[in-house]
Protein backbone atom coordinates (compact mmCIF):
# COMPACT_ATOMS: atom_id res chain seq x y z
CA UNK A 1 80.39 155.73 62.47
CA UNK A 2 77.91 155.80 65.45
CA UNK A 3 74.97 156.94 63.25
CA UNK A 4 72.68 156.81 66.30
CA UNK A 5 69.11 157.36 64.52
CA UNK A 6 70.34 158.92 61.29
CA UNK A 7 69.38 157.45 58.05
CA UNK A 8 71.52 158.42 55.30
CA UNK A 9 70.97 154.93 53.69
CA UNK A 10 67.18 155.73 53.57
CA UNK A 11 67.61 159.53 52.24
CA UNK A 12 70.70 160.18 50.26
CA UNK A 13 70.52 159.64 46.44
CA UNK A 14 72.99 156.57 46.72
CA UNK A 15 73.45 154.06 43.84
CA UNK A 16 71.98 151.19 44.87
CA UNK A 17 74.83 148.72 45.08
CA UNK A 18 76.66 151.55 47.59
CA UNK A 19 76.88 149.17 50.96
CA UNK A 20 76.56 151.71 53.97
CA UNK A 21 77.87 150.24 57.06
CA UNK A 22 76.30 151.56 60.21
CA UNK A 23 78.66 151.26 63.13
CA UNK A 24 76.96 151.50 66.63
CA UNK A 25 75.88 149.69 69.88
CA UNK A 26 73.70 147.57 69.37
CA UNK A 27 71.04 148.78 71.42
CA UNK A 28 71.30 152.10 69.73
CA UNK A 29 70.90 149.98 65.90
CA UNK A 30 68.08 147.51 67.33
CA UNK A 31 66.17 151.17 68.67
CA UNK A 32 67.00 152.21 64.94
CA UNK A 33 65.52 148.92 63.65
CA UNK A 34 62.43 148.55 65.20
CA UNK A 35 61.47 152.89 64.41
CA UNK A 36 61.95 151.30 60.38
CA UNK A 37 60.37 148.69 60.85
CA UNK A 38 57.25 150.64 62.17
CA UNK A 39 57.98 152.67 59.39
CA UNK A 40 58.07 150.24 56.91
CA UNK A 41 61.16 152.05 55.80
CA UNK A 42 63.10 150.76 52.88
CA UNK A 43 66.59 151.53 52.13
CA UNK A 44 67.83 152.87 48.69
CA UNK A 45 70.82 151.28 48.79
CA UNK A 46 72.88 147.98 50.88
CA UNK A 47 72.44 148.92 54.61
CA UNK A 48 74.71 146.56 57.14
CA UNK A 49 74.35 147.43 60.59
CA UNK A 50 77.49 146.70 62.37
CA UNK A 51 77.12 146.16 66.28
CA UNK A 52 80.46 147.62 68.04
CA UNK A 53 82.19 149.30 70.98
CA UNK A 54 84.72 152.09 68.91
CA UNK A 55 86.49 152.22 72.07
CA UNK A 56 87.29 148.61 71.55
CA UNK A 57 90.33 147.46 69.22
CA UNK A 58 87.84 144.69 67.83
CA UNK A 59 85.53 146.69 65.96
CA UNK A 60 88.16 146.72 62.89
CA UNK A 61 87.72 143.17 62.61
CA UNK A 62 83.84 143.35 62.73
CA UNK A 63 83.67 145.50 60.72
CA UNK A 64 85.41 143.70 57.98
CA UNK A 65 84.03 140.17 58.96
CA UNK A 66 80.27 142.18 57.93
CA UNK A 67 82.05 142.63 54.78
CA UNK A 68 83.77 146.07 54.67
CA UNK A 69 86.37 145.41 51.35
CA UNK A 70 89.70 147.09 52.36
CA UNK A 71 90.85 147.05 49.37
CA UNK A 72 88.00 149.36 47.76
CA UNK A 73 88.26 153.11 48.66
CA UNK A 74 85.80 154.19 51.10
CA UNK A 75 84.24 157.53 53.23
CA UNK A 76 83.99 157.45 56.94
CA UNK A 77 82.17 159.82 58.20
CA UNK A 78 82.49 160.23 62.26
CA UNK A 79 79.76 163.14 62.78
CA UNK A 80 78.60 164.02 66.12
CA UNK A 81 81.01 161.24 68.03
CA UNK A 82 84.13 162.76 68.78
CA UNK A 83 83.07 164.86 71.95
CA UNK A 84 81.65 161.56 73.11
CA UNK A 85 85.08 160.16 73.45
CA UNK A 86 88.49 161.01 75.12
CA UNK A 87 91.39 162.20 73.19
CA UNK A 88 92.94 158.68 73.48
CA UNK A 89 90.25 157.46 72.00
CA UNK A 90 89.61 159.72 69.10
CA UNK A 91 92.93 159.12 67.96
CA UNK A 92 92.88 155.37 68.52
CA UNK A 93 89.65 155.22 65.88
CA UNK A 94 91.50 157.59 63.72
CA UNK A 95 94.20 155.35 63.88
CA UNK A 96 91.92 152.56 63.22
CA UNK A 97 90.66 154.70 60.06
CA UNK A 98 94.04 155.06 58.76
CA UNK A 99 94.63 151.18 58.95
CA UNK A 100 91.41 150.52 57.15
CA UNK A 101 91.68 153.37 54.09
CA UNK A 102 93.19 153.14 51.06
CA UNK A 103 94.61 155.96 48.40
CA UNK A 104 90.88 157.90 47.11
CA UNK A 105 89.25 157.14 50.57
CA UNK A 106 88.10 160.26 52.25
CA UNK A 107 87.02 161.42 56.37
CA UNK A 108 84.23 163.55 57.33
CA UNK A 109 84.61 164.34 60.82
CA UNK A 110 83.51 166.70 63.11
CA UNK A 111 84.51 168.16 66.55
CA UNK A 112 83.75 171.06 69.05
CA UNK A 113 85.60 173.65 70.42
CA UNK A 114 86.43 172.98 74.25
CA UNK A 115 85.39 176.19 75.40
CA UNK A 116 81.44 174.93 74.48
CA UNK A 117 81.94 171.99 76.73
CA UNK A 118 82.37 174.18 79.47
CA UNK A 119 79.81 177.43 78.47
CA UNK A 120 77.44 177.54 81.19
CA UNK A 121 74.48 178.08 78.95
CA UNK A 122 74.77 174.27 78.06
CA UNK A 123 74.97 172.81 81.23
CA UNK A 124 71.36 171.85 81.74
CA UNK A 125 72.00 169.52 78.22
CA UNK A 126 75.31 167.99 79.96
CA UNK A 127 73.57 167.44 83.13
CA UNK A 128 70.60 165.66 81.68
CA UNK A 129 72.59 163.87 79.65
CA UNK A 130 74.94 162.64 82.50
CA UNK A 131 71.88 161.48 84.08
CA UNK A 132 71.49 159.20 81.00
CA UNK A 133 75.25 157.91 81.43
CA UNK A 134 76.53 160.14 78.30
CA UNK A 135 79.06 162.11 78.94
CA UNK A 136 80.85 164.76 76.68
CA UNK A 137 84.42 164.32 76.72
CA UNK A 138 86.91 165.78 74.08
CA UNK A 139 86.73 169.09 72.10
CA UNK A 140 89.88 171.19 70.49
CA UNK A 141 90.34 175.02 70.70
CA UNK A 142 92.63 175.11 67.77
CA UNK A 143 92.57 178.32 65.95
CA UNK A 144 89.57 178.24 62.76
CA UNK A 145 88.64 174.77 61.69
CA UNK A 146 88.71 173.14 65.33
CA UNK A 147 89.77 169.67 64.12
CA UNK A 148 92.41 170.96 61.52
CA UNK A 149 94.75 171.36 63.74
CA UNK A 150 94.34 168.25 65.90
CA UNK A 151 94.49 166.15 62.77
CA UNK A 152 97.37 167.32 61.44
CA UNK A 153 98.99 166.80 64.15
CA UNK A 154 97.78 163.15 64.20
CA UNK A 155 99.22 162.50 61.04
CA UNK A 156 102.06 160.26 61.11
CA UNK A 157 103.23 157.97 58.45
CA UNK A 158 101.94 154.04 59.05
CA UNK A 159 102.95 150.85 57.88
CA UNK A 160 100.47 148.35 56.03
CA UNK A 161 101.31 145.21 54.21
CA UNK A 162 105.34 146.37 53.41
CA UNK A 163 104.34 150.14 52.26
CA UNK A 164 104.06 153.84 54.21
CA UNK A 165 100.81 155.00 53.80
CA UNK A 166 100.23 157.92 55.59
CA UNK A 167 97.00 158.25 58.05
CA UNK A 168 94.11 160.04 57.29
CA UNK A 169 94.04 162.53 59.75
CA UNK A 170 95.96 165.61 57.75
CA UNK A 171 93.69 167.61 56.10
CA UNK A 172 95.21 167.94 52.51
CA UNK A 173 96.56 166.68 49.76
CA UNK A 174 99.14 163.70 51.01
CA UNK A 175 100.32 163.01 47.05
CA UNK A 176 97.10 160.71 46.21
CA UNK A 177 93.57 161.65 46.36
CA UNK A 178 92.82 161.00 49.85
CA UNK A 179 91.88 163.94 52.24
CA UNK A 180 90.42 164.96 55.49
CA UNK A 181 87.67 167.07 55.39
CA UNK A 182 86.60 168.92 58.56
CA UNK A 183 83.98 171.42 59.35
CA UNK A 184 83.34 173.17 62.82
């Protein structure tokens, strides 16, 4: 989720029928595109960019219409977005996570402490990158893991298709194989 110019479909050791879907704006994936293409760079496994707003309640739908299988477990990995986004909105794609996973799926995330937002030997990066409309948003100050806590607390049960499944967001063992794995 938001890759920006990363390219684990180009440099991980995937199996070759693994479909990696790249969600992003599109400007950010046709930027992406055209550095590749100069490159001549050839994935190792199915690459499908996806084009989307995650602040948007649409991009589930994309996502599937590029041909995201719901019904297969997956791993989302949301590295290096969360600070970009609100609290609202971090737990409105979590909550669009949870919808999408199934038992064995797993989360990478990511998030930063709030007190780095505000450290005054990063302001220079957060002005410049004001000036370029980005704006850091969100970070957690819970005790250790910074997103542990948060997620847990995210973690209510949800309903899809007539069973309780409960959301990704806790990070354990929820009876199945699926988990939350954070790092700070």
């Amino acid at each position: 989720m938001a890759p920006g110019m990363d390219t684990r479909a180009f440099r991980l050791p995937l199996p070759s029928d693994t479909a990696v879907f790249e969600l992003d704006e599109g400007p950010v994936l046709a930027e992406k595109q055209a550095v590749l293409d100069d490159e001549r760079a050839k994935p190792i496994c199915r690459r499908i960019q996806v084009p989307v707003n995650l602040t948007e309640d649409s991009w589930p739908d994309t996502l599937i219409g590029a041909g995201f299988d719901i019904s297969k477990p997956a791993i989302f990995i949301v590295e290096g977005l969360s600070w970009y986004l609100s609290e609202h909105e971090n737990a409105h794609v979590l909550d669009h996570l949870a919808d999408l996973a199934i038992m064995a799926s797993r989360l990478g995330i990511d998030m930063v402490h709030h007190d780095y937002l505000e450290n005054l030997a990063m302001a220079p990066f957060f002005e410049l990158a004001a000036t370029r409309g980005v704006y850091c948003k969100f970070g957690t100050n819970d005790r250790g893991v910074p997103c542990r806590s948060w997620l847990a607390r995210r973690g209510e049960p949800v309903r899809r298709g007539g069973e309780t499944v409960r959301s990704l967001a806790p990070a354990r063992n929820l009876g199945g194989r699926r988990r939350a794995c954070c790092r700070g």
